[in-house]
C-alpha atoms as a PDB file:
ATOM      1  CA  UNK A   1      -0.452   9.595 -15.491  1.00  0.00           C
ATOM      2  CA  UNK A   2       0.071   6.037 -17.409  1.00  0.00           C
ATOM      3  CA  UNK A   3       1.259   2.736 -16.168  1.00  0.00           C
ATOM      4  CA  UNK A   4       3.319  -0.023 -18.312  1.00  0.00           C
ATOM      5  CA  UNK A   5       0.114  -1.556 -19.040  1.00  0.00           C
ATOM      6  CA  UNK A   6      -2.582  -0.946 -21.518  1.00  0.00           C
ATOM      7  CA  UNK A   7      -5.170  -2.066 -19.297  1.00  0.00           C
ATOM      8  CA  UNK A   8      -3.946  -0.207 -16.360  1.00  0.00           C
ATOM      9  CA  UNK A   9      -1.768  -1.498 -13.499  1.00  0.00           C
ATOM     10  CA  UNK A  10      -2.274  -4.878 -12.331  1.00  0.00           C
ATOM     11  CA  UNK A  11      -1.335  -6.162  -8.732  1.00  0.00           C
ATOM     12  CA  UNK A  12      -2.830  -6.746  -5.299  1.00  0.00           C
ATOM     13  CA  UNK A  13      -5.445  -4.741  -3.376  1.00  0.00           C
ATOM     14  CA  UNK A  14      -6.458  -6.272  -0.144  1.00  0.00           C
ATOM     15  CA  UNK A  15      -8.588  -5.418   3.251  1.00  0.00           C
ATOM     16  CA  UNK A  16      -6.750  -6.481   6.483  1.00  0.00           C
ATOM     17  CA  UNK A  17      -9.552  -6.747   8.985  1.00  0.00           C
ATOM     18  CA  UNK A  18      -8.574  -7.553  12.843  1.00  0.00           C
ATOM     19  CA  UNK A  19     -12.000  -9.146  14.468  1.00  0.00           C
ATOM     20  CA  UNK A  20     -12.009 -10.861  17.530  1.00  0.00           C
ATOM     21  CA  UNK A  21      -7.947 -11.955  17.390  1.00  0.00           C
ATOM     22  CA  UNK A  22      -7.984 -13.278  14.026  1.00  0.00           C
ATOM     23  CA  UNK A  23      -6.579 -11.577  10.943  1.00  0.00           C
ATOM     24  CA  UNK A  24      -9.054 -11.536   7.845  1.00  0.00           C
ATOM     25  CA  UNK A  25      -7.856 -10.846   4.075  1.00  0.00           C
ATOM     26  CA  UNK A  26     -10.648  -9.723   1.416  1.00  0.00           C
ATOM     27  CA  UNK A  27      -9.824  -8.889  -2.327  1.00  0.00           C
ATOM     28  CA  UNK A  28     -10.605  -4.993  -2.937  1.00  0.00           C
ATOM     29  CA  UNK A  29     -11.698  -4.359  -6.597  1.00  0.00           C
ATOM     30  CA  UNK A  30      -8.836  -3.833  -9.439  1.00  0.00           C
ATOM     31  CA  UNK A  31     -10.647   0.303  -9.653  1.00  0.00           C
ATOM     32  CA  UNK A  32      -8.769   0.268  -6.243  1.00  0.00           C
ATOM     33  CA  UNK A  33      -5.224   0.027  -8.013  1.00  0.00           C
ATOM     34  CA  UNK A  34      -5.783   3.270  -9.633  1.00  0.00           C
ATOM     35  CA  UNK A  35      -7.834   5.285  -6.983  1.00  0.00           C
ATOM     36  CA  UNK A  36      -7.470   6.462  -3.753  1.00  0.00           C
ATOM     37  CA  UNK A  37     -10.989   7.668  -3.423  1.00  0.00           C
ATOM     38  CA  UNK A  38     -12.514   3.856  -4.364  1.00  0.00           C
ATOM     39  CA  UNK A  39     -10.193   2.623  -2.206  1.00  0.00           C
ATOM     40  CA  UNK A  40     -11.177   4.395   1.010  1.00  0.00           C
ATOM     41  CA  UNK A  41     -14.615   4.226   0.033  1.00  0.00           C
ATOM     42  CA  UNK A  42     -14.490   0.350  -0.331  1.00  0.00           C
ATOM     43  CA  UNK A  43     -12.589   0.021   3.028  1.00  0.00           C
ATOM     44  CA  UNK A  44     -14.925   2.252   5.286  1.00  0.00           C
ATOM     45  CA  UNK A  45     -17.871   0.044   3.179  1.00  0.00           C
ATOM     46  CA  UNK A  46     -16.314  -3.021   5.255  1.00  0.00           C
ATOM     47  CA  UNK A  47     -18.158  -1.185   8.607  1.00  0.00           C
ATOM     48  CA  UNK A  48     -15.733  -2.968  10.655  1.00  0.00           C
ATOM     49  CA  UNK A  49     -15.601  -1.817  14.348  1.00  0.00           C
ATOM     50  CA  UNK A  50     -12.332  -3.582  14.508  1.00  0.00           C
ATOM     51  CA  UNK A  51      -9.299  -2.046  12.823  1.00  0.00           C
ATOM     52  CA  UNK A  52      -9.150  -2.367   8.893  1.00  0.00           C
ATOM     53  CA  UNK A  53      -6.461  -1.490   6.754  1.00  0.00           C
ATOM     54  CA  UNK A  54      -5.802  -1.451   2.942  1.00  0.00           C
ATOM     55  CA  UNK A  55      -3.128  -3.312   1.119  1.00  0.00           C
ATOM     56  CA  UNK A  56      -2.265  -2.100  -2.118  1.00  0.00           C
ATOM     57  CA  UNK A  57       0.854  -3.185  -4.192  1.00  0.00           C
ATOM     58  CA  UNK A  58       0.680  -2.302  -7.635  1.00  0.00           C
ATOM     59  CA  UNK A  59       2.613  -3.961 -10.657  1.00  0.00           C
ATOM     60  CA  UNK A  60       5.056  -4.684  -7.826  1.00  0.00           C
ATOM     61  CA  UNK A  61       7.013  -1.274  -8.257  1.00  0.00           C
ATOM     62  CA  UNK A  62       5.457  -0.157  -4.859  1.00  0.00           C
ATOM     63  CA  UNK A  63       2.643  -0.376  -2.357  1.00  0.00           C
ATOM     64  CA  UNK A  64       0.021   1.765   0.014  1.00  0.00           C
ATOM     65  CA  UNK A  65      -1.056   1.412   2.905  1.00  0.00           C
ATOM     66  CA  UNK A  66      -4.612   2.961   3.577  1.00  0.00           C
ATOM     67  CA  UNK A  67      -6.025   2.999   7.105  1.00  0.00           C
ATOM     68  CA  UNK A  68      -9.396   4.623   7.188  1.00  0.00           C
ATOM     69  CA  UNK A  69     -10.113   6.755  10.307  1.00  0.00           C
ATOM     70  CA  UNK A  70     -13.268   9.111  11.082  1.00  0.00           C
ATOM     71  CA  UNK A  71     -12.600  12.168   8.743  1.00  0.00           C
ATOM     72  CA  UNK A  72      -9.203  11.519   7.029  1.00  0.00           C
ATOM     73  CA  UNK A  73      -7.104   8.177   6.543  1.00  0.00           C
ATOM     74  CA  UNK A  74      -3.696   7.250   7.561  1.00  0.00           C
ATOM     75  CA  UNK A  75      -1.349   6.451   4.869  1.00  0.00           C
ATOM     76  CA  UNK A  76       1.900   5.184   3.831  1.00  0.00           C
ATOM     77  CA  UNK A  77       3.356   5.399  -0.053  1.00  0.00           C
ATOM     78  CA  UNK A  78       6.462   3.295  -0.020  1.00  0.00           C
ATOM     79  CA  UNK A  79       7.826   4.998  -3.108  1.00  0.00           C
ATOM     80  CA  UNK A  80       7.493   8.873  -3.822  1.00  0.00           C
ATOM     81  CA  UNK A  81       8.567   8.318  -7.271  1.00  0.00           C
ATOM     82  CA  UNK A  82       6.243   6.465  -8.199  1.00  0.00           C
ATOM     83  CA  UNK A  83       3.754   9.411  -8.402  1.00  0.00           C
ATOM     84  CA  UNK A  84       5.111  10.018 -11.834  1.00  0.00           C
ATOM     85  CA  UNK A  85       3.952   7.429 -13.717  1.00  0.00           C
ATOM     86  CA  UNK A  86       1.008   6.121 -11.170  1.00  0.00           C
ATOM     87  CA  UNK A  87      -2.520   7.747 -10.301  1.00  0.00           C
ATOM     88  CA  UNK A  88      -2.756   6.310  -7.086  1.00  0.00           C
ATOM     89  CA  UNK A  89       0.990   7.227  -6.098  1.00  0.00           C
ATOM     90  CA  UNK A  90      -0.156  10.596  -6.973  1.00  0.00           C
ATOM     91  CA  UNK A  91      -3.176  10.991  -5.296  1.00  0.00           C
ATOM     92  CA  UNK A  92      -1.375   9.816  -1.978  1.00  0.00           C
ATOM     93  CA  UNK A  93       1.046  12.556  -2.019  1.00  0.00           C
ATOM     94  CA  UNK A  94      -1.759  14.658  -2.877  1.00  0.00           C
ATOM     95  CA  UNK A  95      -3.856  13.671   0.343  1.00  0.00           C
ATOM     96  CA  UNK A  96      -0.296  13.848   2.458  1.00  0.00           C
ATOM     97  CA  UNK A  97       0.083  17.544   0.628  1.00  0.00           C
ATOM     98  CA  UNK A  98       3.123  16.368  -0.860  1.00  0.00           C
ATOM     99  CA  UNK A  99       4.853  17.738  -3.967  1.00  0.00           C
ATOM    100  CA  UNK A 100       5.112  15.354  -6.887  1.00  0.00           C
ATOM    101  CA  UNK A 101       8.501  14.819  -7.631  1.00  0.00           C
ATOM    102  CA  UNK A 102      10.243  16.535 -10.648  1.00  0.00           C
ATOM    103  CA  UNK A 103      11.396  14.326 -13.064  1.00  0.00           C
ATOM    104  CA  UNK A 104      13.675  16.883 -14.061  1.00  0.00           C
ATOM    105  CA  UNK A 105      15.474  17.192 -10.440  1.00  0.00           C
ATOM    106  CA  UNK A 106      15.407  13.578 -10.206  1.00  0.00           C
ATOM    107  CA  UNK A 107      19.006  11.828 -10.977  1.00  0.00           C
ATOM    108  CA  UNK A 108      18.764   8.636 -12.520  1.00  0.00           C
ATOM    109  CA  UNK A 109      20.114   7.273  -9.452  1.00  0.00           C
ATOM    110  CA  UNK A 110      17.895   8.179  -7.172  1.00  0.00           C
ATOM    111  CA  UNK A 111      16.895   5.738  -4.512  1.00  0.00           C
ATOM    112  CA  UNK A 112      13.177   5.824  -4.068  1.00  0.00           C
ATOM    113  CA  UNK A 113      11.589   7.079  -0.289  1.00  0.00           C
ATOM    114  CA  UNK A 114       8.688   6.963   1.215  1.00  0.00           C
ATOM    115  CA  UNK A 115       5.954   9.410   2.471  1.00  0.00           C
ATOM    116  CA  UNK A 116       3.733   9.367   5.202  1.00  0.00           C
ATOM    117  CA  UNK A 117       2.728   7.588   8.322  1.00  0.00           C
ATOM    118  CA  UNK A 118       5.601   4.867   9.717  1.00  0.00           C
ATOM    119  CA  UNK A 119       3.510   4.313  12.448  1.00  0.00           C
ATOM    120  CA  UNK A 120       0.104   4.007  10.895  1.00  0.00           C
ATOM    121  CA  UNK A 121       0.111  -0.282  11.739  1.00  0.00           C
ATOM    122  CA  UNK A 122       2.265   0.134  15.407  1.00  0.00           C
ATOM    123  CA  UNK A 123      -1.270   0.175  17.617  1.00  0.00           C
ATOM    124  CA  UNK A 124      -1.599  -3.378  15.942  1.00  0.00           C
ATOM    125  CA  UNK A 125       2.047  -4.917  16.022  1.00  0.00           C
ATOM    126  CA  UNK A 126       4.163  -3.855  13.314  1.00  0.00           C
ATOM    127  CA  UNK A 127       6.556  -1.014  15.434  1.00  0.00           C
ATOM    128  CA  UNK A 128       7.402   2.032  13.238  1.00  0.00           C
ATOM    129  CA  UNK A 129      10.838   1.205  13.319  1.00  0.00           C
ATOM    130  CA  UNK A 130      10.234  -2.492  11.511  1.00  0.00           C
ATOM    131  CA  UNK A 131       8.223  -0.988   9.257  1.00  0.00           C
ATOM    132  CA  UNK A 132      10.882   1.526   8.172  1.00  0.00           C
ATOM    133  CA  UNK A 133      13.029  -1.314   7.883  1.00  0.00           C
ATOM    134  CA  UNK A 134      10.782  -2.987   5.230  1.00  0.00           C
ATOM    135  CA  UNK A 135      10.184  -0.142   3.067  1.00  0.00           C
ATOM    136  CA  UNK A 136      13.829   0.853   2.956  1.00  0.00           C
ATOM    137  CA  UNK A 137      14.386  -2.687   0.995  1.00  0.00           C
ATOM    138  CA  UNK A 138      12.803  -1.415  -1.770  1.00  0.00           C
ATOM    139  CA  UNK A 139      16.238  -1.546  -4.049  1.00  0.00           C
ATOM    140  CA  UNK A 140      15.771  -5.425  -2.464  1.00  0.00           C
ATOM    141  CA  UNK A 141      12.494  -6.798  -2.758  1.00  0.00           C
ATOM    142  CA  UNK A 142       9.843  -6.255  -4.733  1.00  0.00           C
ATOM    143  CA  UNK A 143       6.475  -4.667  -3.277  1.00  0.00           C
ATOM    144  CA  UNK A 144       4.818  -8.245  -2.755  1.00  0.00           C
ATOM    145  CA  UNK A 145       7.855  -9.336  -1.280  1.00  0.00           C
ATOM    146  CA  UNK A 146       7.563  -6.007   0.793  1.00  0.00           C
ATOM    147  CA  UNK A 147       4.164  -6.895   2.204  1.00  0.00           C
ATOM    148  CA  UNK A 148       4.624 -10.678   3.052  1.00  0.00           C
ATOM    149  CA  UNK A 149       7.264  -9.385   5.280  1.00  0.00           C
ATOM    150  CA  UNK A 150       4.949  -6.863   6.658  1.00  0.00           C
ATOM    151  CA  UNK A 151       2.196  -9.833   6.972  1.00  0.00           C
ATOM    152  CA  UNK A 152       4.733 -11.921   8.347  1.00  0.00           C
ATOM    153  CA  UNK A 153       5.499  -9.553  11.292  1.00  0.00           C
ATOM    154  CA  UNK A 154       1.720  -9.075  11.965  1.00  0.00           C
ATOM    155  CA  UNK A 155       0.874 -12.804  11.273  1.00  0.00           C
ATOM    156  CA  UNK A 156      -1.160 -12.925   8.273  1.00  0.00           C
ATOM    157  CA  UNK A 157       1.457 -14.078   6.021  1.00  0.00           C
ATOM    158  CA  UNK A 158      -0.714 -17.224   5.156  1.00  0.00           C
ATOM    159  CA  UNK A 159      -3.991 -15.347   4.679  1.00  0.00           C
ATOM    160  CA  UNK A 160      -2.500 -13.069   2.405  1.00  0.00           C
ATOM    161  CA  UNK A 161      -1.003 -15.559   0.341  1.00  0.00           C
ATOM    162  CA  UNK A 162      -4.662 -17.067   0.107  1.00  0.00           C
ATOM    163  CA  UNK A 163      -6.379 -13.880  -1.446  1.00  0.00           C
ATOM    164  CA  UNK A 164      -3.428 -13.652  -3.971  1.00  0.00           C
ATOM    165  CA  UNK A 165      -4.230 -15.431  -6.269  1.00  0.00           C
ATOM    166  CA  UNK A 166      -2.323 -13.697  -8.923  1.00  0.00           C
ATOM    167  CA  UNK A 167      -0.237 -15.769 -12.011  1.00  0.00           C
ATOM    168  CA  UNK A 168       3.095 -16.378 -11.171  1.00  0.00           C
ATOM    169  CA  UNK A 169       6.112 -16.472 -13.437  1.00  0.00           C
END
């Protein structure tokens, strides 16, 4: 698996932490762009006995959602295809035992889906419904874009925009 980048995929990896009714954003490391493992080891390192959830948009072609739990973690890929050029993309449909796509089946107009869990943020606010609604503007919005709607509808819009402190051009 490759990315665009020589350096490996750049974007946004974030912990979501819910304590006492206020919403808390902390950067992840970048190792958490390309891993699935280092990500759900650096989330469950949080020891949080409020909910915690990982955001992870990488080089704003899509993002993952990684919610922790006591033996497996909920998740939520927003694009499938992306498992053909990314590691962590493919190591999500791997944990949701999920074939990688084909390239070969693929046409080039293929709209992107989603795998997994729609309704992995709904015990916090964010209804599986609303959720599907944001993912399915993929062809729309980019992945950021994606998740400062999905921060908007939780209200952490602002603290999110805080821990990304990412170049903008």
């Amino acid at each position: 698996m490759s990315s665009q980048h020589a350096k490996g995929p750049v974007g946004l990896a974030v912990a979501v932490v819910r304590e006492e009714g206020r919403w808390r954003v902390l950067g992840l490391s970048p190792k958490v762009l390309t891993s699935l493992e280092q990500a759900e080891r650096e989330l469950r390192e949080l020891r949080s006995t409020s909910a915690v959830f990982g955001l992870i948009n990488v080089d704003d072609e899509f993002f993952v959602i990684v919610r922790p739990g006591p033996g497996s973690s909920r998740l939520l890929l927003s694009d499938a295809t992306a498992a053909l050029d990314y590691d962590l993309a493919a190591d999500v449909l791997d944990e949701l035992h999920v074939e990688i796509p084909d390239p070969d089946e693929l046409d080039d107009d293929e709209e992107p889906w989603a795998e997994g869990d729609f309704g992995i943020l709904e015990d916090l606010g964010l209804p599986e419904s609303v959720l599907g609604l944001i993912v399915s503007e993929s062809d729309e919005l980019y992945a950021d874009e994606q998740l400062a709607a999905l921060a908007r509808q939780l209200g952490f819009e602002e603290e999110l925009e805080k821990a990304d402190q990412r170049p903008r051009g």
